[in-house]
N, C-alpha and C. Protein backbone atom coordinates (compact mmCIF):
# COMPACT_ATOMS: atom_id res chain seq x y z
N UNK A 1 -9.09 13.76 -28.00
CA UNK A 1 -9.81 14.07 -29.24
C UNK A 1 -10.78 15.24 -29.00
N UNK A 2 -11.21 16.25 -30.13
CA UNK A 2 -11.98 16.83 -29.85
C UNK A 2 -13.13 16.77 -29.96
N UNK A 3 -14.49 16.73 -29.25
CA UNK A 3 -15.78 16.55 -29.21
C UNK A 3 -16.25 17.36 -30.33
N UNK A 4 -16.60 17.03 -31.59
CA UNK A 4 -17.03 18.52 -32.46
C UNK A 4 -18.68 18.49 -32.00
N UNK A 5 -19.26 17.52 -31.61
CA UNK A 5 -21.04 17.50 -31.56
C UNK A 5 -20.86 18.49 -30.43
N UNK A 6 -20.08 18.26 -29.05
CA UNK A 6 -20.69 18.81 -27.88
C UNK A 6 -20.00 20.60 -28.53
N UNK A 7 -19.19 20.80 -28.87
CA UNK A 7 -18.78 21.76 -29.25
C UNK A 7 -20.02 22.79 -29.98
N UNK A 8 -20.66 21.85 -30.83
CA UNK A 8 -21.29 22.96 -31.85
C UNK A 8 -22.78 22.96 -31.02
N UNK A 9 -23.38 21.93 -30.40
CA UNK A 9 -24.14 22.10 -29.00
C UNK A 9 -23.71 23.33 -28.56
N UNK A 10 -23.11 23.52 -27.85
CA UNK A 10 -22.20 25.33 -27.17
C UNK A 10 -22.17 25.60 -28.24
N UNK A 11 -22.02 25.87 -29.52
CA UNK A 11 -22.06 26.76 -29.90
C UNK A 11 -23.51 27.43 -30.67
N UNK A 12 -24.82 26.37 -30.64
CA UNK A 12 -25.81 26.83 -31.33
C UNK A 12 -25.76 26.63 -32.75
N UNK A 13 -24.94 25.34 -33.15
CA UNK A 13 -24.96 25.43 -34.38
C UNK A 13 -25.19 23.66 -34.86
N UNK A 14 -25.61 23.65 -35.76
CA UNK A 14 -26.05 22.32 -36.30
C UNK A 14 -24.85 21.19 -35.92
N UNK A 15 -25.48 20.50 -34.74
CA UNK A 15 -24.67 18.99 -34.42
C UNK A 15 -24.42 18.09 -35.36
N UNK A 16 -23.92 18.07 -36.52
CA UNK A 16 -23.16 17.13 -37.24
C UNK A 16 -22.06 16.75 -37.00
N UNK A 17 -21.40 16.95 -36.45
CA UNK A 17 -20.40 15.99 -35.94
C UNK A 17 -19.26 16.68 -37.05
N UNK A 18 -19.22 17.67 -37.69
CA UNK A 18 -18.20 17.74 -39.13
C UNK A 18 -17.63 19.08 -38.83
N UNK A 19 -16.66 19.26 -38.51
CA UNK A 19 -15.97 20.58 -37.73
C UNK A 19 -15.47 21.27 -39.30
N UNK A 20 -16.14 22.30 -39.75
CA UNK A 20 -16.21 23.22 -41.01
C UNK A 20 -16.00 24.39 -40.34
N UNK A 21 -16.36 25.50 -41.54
CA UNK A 21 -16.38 26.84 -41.82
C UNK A 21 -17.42 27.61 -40.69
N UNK A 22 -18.48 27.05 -41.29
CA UNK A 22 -19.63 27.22 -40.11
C UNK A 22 -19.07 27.33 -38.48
N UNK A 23 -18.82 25.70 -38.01
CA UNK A 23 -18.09 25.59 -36.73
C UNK A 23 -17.20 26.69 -36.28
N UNK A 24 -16.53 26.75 -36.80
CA UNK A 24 -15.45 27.72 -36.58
C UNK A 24 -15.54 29.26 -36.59
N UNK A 25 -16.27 29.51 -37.60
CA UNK A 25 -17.21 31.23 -37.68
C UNK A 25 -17.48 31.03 -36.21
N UNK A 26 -18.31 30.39 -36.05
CA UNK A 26 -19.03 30.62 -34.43
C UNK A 26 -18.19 30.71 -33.72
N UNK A 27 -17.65 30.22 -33.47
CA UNK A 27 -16.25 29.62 -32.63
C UNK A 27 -15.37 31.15 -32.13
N UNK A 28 -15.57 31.80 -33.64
CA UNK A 28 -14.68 32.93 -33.29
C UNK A 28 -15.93 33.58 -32.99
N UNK A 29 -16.66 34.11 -33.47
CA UNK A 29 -17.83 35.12 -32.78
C UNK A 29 -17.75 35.20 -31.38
N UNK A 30 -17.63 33.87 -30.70
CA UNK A 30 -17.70 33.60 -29.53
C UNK A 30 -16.66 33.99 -28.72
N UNK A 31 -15.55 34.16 -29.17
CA UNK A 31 -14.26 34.66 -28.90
C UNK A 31 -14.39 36.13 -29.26
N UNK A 32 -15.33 36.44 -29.52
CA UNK A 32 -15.42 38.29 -29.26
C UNK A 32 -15.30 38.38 -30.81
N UNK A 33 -14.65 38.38 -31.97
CA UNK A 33 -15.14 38.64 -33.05
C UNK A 33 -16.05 39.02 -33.83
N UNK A 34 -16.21 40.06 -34.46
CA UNK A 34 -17.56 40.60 -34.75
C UNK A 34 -18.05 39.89 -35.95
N UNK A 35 -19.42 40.28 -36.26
CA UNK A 35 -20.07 39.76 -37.85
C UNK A 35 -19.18 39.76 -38.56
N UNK A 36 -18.91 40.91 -38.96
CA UNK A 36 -18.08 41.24 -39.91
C UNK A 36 -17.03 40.39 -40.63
N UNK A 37 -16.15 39.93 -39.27
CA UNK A 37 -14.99 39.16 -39.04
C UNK A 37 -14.75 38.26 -38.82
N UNK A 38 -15.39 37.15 -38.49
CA UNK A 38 -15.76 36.01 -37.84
C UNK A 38 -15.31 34.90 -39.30
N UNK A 39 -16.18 35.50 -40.18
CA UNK A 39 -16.52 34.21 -41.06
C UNK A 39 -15.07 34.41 -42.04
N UNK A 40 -14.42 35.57 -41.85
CA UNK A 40 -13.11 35.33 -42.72
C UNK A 40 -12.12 34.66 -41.95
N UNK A 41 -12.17 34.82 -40.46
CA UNK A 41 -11.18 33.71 -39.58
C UNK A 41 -11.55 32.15 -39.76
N UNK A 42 -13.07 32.10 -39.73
CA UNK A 42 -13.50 30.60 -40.16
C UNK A 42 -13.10 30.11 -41.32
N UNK A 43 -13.41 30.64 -42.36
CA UNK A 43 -13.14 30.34 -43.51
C UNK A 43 -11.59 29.78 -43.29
N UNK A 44 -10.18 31.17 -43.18
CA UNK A 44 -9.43 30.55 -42.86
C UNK A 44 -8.92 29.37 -41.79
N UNK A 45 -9.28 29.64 -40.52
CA UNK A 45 -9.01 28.38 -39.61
C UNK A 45 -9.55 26.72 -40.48
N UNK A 46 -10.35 26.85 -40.88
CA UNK A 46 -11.09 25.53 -42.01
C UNK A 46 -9.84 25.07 -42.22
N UNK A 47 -9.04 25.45 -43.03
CA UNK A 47 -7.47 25.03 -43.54
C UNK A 47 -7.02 25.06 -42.70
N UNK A 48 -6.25 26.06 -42.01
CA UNK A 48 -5.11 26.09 -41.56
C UNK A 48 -4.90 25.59 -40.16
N UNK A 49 -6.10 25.14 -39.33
CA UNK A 49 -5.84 24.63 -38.27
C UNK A 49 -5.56 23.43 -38.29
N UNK A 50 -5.99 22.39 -39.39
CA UNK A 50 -5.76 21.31 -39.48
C UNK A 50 -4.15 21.04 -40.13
N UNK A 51 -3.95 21.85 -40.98
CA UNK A 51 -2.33 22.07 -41.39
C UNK A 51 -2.04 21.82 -39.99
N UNK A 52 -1.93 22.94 -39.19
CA UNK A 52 -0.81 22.87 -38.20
C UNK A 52 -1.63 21.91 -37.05
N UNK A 53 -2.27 21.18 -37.01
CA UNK A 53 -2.43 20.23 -35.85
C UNK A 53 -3.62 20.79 -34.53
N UNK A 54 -3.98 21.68 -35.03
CA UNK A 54 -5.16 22.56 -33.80
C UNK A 54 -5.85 22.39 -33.63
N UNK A 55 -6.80 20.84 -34.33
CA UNK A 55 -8.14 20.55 -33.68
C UNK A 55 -8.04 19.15 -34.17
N UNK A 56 -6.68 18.52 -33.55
CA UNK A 56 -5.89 17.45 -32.95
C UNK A 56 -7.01 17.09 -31.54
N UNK A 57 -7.08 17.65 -30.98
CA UNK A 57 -7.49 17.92 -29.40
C UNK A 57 -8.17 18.92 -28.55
N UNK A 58 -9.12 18.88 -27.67
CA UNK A 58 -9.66 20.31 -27.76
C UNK A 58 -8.79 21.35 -27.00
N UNK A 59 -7.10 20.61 -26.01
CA UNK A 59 -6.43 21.43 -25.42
C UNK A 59 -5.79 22.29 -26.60
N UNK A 60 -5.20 21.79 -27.22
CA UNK A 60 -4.58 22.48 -28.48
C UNK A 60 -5.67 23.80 -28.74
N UNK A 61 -6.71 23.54 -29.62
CA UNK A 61 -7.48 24.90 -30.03
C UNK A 61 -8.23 25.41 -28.76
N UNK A 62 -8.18 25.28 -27.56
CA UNK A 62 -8.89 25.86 -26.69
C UNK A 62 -7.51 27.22 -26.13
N UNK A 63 -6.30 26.73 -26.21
CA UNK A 63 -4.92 27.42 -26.10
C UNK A 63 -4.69 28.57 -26.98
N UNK A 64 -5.32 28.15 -28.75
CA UNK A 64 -4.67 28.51 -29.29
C UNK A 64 -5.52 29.83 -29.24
N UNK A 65 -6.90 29.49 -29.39
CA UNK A 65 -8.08 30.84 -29.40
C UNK A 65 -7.89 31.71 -28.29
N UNK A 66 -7.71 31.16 -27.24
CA UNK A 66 -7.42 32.18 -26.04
C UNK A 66 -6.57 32.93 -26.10
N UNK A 67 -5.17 32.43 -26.85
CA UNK A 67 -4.00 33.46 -26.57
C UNK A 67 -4.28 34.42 -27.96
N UNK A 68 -5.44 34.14 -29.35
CA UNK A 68 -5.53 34.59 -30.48
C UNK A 68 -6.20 35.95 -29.67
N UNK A 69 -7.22 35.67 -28.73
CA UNK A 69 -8.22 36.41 -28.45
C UNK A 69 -7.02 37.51 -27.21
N UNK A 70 -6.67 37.09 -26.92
CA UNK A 70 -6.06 38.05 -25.95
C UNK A 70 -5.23 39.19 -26.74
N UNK A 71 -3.94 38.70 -27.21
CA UNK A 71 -3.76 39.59 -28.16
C UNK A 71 -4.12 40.58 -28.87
N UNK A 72 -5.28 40.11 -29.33
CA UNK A 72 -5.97 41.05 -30.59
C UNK A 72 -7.42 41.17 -29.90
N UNK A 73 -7.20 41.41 -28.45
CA UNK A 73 -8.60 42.26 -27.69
C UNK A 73 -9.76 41.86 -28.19
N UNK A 74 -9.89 40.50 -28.26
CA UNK A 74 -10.97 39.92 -28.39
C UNK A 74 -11.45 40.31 -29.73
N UNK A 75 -10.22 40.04 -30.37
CA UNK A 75 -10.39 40.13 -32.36
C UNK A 75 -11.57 41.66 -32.91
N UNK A 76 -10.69 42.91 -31.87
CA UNK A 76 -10.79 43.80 -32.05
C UNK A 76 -10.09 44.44 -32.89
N UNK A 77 -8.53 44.11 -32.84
CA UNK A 77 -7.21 44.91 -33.13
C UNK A 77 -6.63 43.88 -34.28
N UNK A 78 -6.04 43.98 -35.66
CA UNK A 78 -5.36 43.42 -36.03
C UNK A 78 -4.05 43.76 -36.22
N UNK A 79 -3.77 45.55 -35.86
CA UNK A 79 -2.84 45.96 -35.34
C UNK A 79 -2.19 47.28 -34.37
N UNK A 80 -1.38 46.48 -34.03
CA UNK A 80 -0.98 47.07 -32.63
C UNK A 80 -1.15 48.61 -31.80
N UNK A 81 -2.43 49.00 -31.10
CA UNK A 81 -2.42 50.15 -30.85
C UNK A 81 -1.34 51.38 -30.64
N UNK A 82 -0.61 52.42 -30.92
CA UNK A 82 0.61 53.28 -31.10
C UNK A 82 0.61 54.58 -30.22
N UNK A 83 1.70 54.41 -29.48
CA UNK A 83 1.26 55.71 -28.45
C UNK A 83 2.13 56.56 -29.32
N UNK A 84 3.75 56.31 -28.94
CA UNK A 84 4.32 55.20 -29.00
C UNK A 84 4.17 55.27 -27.27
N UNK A 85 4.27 53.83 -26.39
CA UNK A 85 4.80 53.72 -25.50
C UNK A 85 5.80 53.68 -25.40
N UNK A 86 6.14 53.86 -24.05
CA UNK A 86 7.81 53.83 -23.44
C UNK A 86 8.17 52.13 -23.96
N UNK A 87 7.66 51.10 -24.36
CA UNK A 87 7.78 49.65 -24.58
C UNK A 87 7.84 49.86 -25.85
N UNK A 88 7.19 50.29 -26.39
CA UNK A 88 6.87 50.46 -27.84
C UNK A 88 8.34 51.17 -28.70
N UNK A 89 8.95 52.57 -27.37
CA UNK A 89 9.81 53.18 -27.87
C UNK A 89 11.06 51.85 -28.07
N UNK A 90 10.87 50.94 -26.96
CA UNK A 90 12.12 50.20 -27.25
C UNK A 90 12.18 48.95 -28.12
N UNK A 91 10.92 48.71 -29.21
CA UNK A 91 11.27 48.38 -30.41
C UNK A 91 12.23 49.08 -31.16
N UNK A 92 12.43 49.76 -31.82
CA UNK A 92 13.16 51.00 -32.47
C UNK A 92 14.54 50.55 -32.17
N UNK A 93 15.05 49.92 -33.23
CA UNK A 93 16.74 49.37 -33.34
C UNK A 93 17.03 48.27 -32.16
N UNK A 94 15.80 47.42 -32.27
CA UNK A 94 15.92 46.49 -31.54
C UNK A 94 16.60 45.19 -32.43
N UNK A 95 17.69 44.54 -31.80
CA UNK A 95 18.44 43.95 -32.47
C UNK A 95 17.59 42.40 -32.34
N UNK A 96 17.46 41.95 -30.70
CA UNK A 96 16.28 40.97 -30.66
C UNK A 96 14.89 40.51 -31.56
N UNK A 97 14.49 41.75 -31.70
CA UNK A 97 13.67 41.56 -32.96
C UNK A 97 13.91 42.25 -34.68
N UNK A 98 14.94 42.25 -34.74
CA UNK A 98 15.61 42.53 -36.19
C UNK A 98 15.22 43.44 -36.46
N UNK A 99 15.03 44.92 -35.68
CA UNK A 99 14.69 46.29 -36.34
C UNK A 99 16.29 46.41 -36.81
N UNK A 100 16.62 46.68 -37.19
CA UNK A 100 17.77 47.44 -38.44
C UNK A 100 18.00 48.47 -38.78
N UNK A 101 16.49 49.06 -38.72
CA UNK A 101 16.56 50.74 -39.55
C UNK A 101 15.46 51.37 -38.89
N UNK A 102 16.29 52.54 -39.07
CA UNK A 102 15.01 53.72 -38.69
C UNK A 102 13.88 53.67 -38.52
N UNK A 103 12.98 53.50 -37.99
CA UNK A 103 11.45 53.19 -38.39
C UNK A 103 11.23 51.88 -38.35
N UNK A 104 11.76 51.19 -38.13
CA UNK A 104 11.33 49.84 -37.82
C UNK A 104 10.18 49.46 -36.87
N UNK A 105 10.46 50.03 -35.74
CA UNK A 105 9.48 49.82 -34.65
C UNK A 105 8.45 49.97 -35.11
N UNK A 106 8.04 51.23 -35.34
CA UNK A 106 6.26 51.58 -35.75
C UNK A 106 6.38 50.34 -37.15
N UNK A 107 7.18 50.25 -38.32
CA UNK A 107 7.20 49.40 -39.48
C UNK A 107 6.40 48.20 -38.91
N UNK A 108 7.05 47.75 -38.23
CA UNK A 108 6.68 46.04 -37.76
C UNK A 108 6.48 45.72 -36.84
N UNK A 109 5.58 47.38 -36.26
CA UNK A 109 4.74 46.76 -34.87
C UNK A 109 3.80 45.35 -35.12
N UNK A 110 2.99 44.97 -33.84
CA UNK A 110 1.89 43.95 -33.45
C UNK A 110 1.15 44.31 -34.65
N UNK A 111 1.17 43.05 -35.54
CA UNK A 111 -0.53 42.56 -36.55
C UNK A 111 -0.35 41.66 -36.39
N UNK A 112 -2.02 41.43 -37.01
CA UNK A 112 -2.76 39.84 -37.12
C UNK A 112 -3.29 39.57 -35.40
N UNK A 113 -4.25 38.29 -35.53
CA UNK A 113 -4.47 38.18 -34.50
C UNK A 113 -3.58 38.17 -32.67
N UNK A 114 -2.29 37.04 -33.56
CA UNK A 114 -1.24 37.10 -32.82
C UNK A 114 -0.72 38.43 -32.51
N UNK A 115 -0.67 38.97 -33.35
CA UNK A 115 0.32 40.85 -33.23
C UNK A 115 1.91 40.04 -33.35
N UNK A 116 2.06 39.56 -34.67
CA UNK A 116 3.64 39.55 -34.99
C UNK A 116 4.12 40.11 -34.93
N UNK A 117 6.00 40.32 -33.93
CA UNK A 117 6.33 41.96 -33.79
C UNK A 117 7.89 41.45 -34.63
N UNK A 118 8.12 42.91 -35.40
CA UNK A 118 9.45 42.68 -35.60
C UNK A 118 9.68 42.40 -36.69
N UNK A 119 10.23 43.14 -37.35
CA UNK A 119 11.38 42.49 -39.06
C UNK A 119 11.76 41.38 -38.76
N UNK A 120 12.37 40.96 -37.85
CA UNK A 120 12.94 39.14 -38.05
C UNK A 120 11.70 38.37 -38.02
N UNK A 121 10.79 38.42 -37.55
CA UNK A 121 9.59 37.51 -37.86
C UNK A 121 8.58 37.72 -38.96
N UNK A 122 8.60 38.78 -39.48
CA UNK A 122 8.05 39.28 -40.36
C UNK A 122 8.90 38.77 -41.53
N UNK A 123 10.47 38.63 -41.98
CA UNK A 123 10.80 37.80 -42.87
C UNK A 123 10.97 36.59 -42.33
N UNK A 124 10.96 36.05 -41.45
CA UNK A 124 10.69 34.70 -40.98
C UNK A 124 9.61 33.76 -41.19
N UNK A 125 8.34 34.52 -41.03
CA UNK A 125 7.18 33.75 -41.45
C UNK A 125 6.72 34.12 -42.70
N UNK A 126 7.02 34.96 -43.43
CA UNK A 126 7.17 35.84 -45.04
C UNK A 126 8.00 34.41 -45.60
N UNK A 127 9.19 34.47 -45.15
CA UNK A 127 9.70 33.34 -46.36
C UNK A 127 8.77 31.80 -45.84
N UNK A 128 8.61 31.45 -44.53
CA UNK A 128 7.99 30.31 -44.45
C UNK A 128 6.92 29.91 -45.10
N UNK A 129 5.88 31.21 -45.83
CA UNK A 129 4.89 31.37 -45.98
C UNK A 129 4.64 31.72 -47.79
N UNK A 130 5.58 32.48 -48.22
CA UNK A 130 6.00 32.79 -49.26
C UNK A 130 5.31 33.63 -49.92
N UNK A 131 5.08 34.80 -48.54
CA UNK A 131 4.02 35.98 -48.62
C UNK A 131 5.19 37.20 -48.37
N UNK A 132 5.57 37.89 -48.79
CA UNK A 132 6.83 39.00 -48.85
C UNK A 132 6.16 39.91 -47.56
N UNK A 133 6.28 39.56 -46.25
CA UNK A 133 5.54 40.38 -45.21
C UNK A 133 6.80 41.44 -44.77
N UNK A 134 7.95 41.02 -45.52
CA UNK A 134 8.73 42.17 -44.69
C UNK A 134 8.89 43.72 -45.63
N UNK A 135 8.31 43.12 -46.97
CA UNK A 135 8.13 44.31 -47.69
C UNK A 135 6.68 44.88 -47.79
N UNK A 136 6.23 44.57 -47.36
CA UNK A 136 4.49 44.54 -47.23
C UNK A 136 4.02 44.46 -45.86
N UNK A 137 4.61 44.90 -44.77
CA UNK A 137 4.18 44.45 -43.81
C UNK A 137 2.35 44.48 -43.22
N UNK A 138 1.51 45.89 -43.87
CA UNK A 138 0.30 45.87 -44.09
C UNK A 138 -0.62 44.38 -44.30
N UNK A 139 0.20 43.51 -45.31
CA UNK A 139 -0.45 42.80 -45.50
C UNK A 139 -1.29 41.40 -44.36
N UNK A 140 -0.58 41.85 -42.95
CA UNK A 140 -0.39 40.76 -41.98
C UNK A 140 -2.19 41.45 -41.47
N UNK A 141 -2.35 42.35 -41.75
CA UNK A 141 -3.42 43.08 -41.26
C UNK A 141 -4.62 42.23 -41.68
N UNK A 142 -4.37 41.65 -42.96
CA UNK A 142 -5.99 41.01 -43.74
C UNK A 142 -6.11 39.50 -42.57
N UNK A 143 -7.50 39.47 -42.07
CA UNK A 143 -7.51 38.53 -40.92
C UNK A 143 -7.13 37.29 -40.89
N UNK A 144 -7.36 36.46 -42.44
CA UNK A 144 -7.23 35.71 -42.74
C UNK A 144 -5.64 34.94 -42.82
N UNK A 145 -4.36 36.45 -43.67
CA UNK A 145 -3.43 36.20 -43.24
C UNK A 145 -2.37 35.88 -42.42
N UNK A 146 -2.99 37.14 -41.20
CA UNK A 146 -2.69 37.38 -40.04
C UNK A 146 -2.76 35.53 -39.15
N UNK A 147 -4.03 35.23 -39.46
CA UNK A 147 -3.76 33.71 -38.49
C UNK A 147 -3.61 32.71 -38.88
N UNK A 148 -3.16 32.70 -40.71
CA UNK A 148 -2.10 32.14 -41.30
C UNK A 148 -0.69 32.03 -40.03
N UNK A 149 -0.08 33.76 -40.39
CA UNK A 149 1.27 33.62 -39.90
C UNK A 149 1.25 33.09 -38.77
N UNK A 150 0.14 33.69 -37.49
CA UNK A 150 0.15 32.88 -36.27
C UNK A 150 0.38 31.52 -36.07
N UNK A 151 -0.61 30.71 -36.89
CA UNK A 151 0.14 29.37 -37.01
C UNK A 151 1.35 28.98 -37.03
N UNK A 152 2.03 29.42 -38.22
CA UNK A 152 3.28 29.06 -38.16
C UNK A 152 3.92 29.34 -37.03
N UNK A 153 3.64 30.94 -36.47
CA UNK A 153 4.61 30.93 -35.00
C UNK A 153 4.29 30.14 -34.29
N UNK A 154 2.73 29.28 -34.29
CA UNK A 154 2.60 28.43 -32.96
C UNK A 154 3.24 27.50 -33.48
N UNK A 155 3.43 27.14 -34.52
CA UNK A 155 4.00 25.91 -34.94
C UNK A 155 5.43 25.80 -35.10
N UNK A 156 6.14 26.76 -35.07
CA UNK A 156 7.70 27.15 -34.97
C UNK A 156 8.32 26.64 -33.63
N UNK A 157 7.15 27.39 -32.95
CA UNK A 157 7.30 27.73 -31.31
C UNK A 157 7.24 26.30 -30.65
N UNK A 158 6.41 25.56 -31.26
CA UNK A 158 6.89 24.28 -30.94
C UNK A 158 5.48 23.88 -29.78
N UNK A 159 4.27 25.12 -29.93
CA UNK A 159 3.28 25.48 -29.25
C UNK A 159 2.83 24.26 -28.55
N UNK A 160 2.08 23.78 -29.32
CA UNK A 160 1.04 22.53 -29.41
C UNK A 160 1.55 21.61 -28.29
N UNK A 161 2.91 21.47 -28.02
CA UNK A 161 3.31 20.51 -27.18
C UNK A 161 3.12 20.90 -25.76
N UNK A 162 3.27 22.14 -25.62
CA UNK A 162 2.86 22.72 -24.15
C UNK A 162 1.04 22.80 -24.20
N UNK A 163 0.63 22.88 -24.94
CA UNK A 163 -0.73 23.23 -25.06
C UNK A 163 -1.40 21.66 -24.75
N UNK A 164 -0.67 20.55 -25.07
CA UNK A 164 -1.08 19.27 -24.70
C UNK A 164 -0.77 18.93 -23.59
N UNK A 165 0.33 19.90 -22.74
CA UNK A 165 0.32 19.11 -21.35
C UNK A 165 -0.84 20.35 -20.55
N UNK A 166 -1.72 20.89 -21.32
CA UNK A 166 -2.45 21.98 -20.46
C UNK A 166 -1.44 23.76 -19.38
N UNK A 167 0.11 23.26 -20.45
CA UNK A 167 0.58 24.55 -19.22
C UNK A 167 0.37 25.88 -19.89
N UNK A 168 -0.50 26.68 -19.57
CA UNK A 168 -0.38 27.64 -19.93
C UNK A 168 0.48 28.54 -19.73
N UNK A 169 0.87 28.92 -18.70
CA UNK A 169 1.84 29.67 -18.69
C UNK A 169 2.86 29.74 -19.53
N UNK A 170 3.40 28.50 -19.72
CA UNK A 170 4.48 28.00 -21.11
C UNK A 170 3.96 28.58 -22.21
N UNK A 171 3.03 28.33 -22.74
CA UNK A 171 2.50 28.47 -23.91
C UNK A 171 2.51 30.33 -23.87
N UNK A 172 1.86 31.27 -23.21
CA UNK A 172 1.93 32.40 -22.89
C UNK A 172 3.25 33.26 -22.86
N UNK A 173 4.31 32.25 -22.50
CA UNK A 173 5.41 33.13 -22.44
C UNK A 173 6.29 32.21 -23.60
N UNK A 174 5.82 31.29 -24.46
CA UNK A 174 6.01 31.33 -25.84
C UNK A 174 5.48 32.88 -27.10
N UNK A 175 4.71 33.26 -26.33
CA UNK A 175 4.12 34.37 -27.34
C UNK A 175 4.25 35.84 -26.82
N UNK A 176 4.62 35.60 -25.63
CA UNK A 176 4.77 37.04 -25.25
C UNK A 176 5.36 37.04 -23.32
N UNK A 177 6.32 37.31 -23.40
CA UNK A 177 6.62 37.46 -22.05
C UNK A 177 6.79 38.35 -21.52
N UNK A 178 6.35 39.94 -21.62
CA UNK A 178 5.93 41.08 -21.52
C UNK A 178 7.23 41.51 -20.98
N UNK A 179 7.02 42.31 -20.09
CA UNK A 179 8.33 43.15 -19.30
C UNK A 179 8.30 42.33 -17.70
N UNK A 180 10.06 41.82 -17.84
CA UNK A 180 10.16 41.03 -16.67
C UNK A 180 10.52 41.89 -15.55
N UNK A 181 10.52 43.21 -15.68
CA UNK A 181 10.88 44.07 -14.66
C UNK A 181 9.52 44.43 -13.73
N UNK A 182 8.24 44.44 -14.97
CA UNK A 182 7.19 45.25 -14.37
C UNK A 182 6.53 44.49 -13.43
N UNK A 183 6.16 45.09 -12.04
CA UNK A 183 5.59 44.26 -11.43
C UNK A 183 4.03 44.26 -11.48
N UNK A 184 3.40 44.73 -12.20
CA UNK A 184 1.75 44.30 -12.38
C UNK A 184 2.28 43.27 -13.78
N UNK A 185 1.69 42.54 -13.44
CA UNK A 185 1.00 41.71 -14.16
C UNK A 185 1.61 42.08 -15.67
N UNK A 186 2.88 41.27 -16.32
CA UNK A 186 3.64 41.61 -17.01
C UNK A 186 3.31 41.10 -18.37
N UNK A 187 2.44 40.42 -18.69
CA UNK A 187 2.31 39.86 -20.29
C UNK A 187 0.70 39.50 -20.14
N UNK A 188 0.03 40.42 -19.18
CA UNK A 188 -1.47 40.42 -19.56
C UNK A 188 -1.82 39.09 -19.12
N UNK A 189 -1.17 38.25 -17.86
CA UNK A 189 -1.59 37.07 -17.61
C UNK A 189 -3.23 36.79 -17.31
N UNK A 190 -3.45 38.22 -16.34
CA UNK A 190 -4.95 37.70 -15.89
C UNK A 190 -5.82 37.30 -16.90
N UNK A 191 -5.64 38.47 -18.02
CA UNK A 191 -6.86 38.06 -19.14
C UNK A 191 -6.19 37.14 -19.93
N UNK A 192 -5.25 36.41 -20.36
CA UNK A 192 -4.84 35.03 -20.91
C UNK A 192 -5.43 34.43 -19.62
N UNK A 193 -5.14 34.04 -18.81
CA UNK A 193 -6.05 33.06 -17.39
C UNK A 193 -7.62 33.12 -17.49
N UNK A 194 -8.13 34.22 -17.99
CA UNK A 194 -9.93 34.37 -18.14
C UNK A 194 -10.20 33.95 -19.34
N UNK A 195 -9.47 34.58 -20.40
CA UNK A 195 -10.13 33.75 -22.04
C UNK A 195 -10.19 32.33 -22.00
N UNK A 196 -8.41 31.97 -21.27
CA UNK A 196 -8.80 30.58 -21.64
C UNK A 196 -9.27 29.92 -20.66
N UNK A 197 -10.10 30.33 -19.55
CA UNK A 197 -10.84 29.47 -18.78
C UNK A 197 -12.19 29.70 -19.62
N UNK A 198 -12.50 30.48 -20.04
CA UNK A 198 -13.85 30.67 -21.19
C UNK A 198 -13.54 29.95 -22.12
N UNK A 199 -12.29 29.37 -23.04
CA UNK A 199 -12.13 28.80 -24.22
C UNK A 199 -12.25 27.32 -23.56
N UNK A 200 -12.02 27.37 -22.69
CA UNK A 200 -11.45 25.77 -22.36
C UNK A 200 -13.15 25.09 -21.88
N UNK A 201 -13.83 26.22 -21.33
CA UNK A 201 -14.97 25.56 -20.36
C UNK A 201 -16.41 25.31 -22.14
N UNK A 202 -16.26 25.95 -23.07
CA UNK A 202 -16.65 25.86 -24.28
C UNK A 202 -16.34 24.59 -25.36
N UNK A 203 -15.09 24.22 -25.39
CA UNK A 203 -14.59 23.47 -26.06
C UNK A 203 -14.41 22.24 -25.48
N UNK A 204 -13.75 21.85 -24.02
CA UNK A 204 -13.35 20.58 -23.57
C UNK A 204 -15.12 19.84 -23.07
């Protein structure tokens, strides 16, 4: 179960015991999120974490914020910085992730906190969601939406269940398993290993 008193203790915010909007604003601040931004992820997480099961337990949302925060550079980025890279070039008529056409790659690079990549997930969580993201893909950008769709991928992905036996790694290479060729450090493990030893030592 998750502790919400000792939680909002760490977080400096009124111990009621009632895991809200409030709770959760902080929650993300704390996760690097700025003023600005914070209270529209709270607002949304309020709903949608409890939809999908994320503060079930504090392993679940201690998983889920870490890999939110890694992604999106400590809820800097809601989408995907563009060189293009040489990685980046090989979105572009990628059949794995349903580019199709011309322009796809840059189309349906990384947004939202997660950084959803790809036309097939972009109408994947668009129809799950019944938000037209593959004709709109901009729209994954508004913060709120953005960790809408994340949910669903954690919840597609079948997340939560690795996140309850504590494996991270599983859970990490549910969301991104970078380049299996490269030998540094291929899907940004170290800093997924540091957020969520910061998410986990906050929350559990």
């Amino acid at each position: 179960m998750l502790d919400v008193k000792k939680l909002q203790q760490r977080l400096g915010v009124t111990a009621d015991g009632g895991l809200g909007r409030d709770t959760l604003t902080a929650l993300f601040a704390k996760a690097g999120a700025a003023a600005a931004i914070a209270p529209e992820l709270g607002l949304a997480a309020n709903v949608h974490f409890r939809t999908y099961g994320l503060v079930e337990n504090g392993l679940r949302l201690a998983h889920f914020m870490a890999q939110c925060a890694h992604e999106s550079g400590g809820f800097k980025y809601n989408r995907e910085i563009w060189g293009p890279t040489a990685a980046q070039k090989k979105y572009e008529m990628n059949a794995a992730l349903g580019n199709d056409q011309p322009g796809d790659g840059l189309r349906y690079l990384g947004r939202g906190p997660g950084q959803l990549t790809g036309r097939a997930n972009y109408r994947l969580y668009g129809r799950k969601l019944g938000v037209d993201f593959e004709s709109n893909p901009a729209l994954l950008e508004a913060w709120s939406l953005g960790l809408l769709a994340f949910c669903a991928y954690w919840d597609n992905c079948t997340l939560n269940g690795w996140a309850d036996q504590d494996n991270l790694k599983a859970v990490s290479n549910g969301i991104n398993r970078g380049d299996p060729k490269s030998t540094k450090d291929p899907n940004g493990w170290a800093d997924r290993q540091a957020r969520y030893a910061k998410m986990k030592a906050l929350i559990l």
